[in-house]
N, C-alpha and C. Protein backbone atom coordinates (compact mmCIF):
# COMPACT_ATOMS: atom_id res chain seq x y z
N UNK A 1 15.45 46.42 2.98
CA UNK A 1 15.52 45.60 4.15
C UNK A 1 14.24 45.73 4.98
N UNK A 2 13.37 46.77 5.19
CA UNK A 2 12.42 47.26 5.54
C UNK A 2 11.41 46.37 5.11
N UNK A 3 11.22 46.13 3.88
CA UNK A 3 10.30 45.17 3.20
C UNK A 3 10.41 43.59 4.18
N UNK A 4 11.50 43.21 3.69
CA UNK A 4 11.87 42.06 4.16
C UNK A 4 11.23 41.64 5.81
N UNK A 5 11.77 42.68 6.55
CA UNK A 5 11.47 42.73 8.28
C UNK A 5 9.70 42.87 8.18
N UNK A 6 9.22 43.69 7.23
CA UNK A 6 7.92 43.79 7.41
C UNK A 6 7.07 42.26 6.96
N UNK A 7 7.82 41.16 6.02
CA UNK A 7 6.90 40.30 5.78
C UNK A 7 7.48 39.62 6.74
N UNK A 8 9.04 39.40 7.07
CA UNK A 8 9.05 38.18 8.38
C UNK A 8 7.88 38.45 9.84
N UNK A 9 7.94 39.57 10.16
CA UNK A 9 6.83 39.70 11.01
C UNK A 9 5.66 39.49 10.94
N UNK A 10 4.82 39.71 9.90
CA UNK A 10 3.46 39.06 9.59
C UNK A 10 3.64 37.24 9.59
N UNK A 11 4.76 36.78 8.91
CA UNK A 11 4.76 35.61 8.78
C UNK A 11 5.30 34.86 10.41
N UNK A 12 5.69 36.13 11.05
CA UNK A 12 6.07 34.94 12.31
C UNK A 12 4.67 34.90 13.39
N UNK A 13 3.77 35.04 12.76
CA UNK A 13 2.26 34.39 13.50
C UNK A 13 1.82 33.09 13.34
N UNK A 14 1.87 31.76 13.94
CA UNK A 14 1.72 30.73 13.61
C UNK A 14 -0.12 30.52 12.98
N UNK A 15 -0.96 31.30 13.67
CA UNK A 15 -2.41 31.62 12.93
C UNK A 15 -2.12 31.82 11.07
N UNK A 16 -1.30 32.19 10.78
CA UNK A 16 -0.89 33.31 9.44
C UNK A 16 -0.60 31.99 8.23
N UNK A 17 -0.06 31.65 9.55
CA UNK A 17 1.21 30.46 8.75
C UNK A 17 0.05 29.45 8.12
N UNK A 18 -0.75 28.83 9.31
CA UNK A 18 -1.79 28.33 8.84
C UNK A 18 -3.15 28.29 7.89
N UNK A 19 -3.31 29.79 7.98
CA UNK A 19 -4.16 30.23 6.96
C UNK A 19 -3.55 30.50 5.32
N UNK A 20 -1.95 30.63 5.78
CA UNK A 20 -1.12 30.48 4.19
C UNK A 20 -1.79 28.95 3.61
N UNK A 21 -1.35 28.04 4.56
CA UNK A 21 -1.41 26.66 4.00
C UNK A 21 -2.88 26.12 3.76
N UNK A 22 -3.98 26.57 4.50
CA UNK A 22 -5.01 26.29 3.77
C UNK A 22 -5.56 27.07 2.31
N UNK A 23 -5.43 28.19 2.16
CA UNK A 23 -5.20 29.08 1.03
C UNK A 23 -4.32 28.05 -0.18
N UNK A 24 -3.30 27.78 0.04
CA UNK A 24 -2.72 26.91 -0.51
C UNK A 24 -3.06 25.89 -1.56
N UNK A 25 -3.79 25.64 -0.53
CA UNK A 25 -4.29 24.49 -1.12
C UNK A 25 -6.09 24.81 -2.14
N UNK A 26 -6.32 25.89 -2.05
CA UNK A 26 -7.53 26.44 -2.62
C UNK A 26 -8.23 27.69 -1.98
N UNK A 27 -8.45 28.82 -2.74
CA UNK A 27 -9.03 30.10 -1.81
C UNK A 27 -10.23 29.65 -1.33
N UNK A 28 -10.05 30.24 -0.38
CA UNK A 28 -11.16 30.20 0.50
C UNK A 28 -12.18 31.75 1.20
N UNK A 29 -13.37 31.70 1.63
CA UNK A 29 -13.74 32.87 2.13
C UNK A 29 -13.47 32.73 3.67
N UNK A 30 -13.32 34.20 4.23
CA UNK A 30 -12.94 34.40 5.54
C UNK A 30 -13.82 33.53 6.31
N UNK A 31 -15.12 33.46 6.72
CA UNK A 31 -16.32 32.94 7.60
C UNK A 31 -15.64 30.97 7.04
N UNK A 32 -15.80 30.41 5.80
CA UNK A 32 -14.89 28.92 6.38
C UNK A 32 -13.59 28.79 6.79
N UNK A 33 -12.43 29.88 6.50
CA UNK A 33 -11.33 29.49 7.32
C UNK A 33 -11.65 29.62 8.97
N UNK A 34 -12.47 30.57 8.98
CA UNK A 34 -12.80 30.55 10.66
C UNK A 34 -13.45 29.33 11.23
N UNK A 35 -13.94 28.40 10.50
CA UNK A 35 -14.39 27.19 10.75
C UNK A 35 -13.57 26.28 10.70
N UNK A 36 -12.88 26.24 9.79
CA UNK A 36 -11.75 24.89 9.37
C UNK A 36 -10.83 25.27 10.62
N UNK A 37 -10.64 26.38 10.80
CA UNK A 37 -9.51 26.58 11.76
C UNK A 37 -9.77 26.63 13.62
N UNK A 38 -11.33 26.97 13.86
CA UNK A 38 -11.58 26.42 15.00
C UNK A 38 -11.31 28.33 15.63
N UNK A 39 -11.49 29.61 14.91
CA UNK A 39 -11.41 30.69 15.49
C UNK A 39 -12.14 31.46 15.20
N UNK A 40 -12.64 32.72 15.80
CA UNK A 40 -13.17 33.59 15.27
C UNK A 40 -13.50 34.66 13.97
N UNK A 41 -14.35 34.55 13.23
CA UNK A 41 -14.35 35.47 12.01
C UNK A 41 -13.16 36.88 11.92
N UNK A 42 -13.84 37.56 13.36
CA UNK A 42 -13.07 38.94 13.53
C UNK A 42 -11.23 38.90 13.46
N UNK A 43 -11.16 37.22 14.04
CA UNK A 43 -9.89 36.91 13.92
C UNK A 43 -9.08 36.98 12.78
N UNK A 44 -9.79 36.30 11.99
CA UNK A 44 -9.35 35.13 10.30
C UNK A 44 -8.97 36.82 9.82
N UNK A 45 -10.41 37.34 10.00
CA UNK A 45 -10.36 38.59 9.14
C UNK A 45 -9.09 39.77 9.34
N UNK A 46 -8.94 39.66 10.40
CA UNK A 46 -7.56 40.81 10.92
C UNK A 46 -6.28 40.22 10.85
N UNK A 47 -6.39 38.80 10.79
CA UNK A 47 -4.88 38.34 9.55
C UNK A 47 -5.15 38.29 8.34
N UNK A 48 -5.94 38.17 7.54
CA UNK A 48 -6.36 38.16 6.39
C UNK A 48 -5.35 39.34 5.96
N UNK A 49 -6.03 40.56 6.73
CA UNK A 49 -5.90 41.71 6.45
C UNK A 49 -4.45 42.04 6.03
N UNK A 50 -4.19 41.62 7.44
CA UNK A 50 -2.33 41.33 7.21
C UNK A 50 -1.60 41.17 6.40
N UNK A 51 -2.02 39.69 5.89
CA UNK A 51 -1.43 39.03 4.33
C UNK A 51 -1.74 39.73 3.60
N UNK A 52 -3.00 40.43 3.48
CA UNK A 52 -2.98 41.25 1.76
C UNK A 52 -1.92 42.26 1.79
N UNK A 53 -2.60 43.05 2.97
CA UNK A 53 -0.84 43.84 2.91
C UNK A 53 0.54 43.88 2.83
N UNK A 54 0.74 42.67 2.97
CA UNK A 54 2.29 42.65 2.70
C UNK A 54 2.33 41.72 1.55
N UNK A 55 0.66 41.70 0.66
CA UNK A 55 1.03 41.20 -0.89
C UNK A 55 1.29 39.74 -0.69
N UNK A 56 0.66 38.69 0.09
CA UNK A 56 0.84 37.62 0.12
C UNK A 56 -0.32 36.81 -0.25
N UNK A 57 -1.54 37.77 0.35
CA UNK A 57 -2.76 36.83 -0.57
C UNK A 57 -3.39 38.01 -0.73
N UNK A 58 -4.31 37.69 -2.14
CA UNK A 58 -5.22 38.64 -2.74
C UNK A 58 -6.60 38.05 -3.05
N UNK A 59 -7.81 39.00 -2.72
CA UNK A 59 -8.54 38.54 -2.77
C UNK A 59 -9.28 39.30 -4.01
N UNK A 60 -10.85 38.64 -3.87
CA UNK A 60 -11.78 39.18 -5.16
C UNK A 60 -12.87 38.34 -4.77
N UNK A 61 -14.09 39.32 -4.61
CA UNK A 61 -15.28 38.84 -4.91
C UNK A 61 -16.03 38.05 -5.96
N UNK A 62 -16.81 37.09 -5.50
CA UNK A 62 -17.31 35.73 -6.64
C UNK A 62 -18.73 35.63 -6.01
N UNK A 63 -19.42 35.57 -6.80
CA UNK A 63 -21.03 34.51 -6.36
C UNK A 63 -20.63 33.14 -6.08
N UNK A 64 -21.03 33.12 -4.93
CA UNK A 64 -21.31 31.44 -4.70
C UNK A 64 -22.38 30.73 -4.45
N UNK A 65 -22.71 29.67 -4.10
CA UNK A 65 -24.05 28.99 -4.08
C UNK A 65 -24.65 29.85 -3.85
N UNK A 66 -25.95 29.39 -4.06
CA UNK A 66 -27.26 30.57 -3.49
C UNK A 66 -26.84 31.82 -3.92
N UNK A 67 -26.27 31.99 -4.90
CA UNK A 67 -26.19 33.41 -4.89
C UNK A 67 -25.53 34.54 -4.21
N UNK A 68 -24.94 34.21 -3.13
CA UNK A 68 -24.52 34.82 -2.26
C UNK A 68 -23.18 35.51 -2.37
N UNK A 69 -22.82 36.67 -2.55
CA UNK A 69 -21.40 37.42 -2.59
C UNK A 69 -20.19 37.21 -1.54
N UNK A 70 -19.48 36.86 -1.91
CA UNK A 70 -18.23 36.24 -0.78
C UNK A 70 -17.26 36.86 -0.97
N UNK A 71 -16.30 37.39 -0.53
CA UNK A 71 -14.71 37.78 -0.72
C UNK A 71 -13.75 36.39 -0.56
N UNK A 72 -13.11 35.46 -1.91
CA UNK A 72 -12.18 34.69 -1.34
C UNK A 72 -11.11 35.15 -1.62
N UNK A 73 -9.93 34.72 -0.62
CA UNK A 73 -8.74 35.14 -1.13
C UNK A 73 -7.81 33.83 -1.37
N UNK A 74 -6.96 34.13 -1.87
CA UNK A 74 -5.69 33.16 -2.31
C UNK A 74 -4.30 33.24 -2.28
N UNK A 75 -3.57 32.70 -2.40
CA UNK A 75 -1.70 32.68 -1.96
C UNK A 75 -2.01 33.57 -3.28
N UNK A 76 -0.92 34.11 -3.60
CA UNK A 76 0.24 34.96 -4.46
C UNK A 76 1.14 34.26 -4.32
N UNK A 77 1.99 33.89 -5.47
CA UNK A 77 3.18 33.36 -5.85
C UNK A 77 4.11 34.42 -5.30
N UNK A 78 5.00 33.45 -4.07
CA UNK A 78 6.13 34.14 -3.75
C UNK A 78 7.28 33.95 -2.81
N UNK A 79 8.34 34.20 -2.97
CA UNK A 79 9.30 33.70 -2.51
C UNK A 79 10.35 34.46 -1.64
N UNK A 80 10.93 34.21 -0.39
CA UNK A 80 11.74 34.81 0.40
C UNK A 80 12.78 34.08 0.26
N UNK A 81 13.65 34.84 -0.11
CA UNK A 81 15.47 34.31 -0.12
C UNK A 81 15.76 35.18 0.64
N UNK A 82 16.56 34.35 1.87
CA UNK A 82 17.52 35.01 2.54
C UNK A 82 18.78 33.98 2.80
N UNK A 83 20.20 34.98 1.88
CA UNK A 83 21.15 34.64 2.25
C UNK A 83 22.29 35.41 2.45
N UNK A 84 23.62 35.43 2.64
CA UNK A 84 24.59 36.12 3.09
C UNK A 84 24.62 37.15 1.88
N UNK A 85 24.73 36.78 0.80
CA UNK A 85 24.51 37.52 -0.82
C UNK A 85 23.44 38.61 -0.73
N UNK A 86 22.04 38.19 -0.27
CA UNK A 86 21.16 38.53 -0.48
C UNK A 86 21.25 39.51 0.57
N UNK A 87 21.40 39.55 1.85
CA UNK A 87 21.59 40.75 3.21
C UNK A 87 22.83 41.37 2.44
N UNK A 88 24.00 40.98 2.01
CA UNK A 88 24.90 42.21 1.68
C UNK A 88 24.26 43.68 0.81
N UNK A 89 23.56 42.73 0.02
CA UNK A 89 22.95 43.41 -1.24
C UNK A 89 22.21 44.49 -0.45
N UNK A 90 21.07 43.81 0.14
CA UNK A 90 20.59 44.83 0.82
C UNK A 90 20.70 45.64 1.66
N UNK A 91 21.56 45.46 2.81
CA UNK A 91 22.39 46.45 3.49
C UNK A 91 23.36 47.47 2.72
N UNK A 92 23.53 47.01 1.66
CA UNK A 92 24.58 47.60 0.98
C UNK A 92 25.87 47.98 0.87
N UNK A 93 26.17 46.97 1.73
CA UNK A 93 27.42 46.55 1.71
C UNK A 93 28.01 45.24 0.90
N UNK A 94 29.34 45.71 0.19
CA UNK A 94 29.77 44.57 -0.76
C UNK A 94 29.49 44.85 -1.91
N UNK A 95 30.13 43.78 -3.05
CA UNK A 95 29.41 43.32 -4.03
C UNK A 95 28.55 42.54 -4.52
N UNK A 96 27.93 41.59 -3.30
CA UNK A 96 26.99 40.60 -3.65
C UNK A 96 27.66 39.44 -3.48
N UNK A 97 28.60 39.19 -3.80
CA UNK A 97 29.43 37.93 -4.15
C UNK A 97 29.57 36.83 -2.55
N UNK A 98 29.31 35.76 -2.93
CA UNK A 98 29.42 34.96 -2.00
C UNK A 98 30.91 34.10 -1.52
């Protein structure tokens, strides 16, 4: 359950949410989401940070134009189910059964 509470909280940042959905749509490096998004580098970068940690996006260094070394990162395939089944289970109470 611990898990769970730890990604709803990263995800209840509407900044987070947004940088999921551009990711989404293609990785990107920290310095253009801070552009596309209209905020600071130091910003992008300290949710960035966030998401990797709770395993939502992963990144990896690439050459890009000019030569230049970038860190992009990208979504991770993944999914939150929450339902009455799914909290029994994990509280541990019950059999699961709906």
């Amino acid at each position: 359950m611990e898990e769970l509470a730890r990604v709803l909280r990263v995800l209840s940042v509407e900044l987070r949410l947004r940088i999921l959905a551009l990711l989404s749509e293609r990785p990107r490096y920290a310095y253009e989401l801070a552009r596309e998004l209209g905020v600071s580098y130091p910003l992008v970068h300290l949710h960035l940070r966030a998401l990797e940690r709770a395993g939502l996006v992963v990144s990896e260094y690439k050459v890009a134009e000019g030569g230049k070394l970038r860190r992009y990162y990208r979504v991770r395939d993944f999914r939150i189910e929450i339902s009455p089944k799914v909290l029994r289970r994990m509280g541990g109470g019950g059999s699961g059964e709906e």
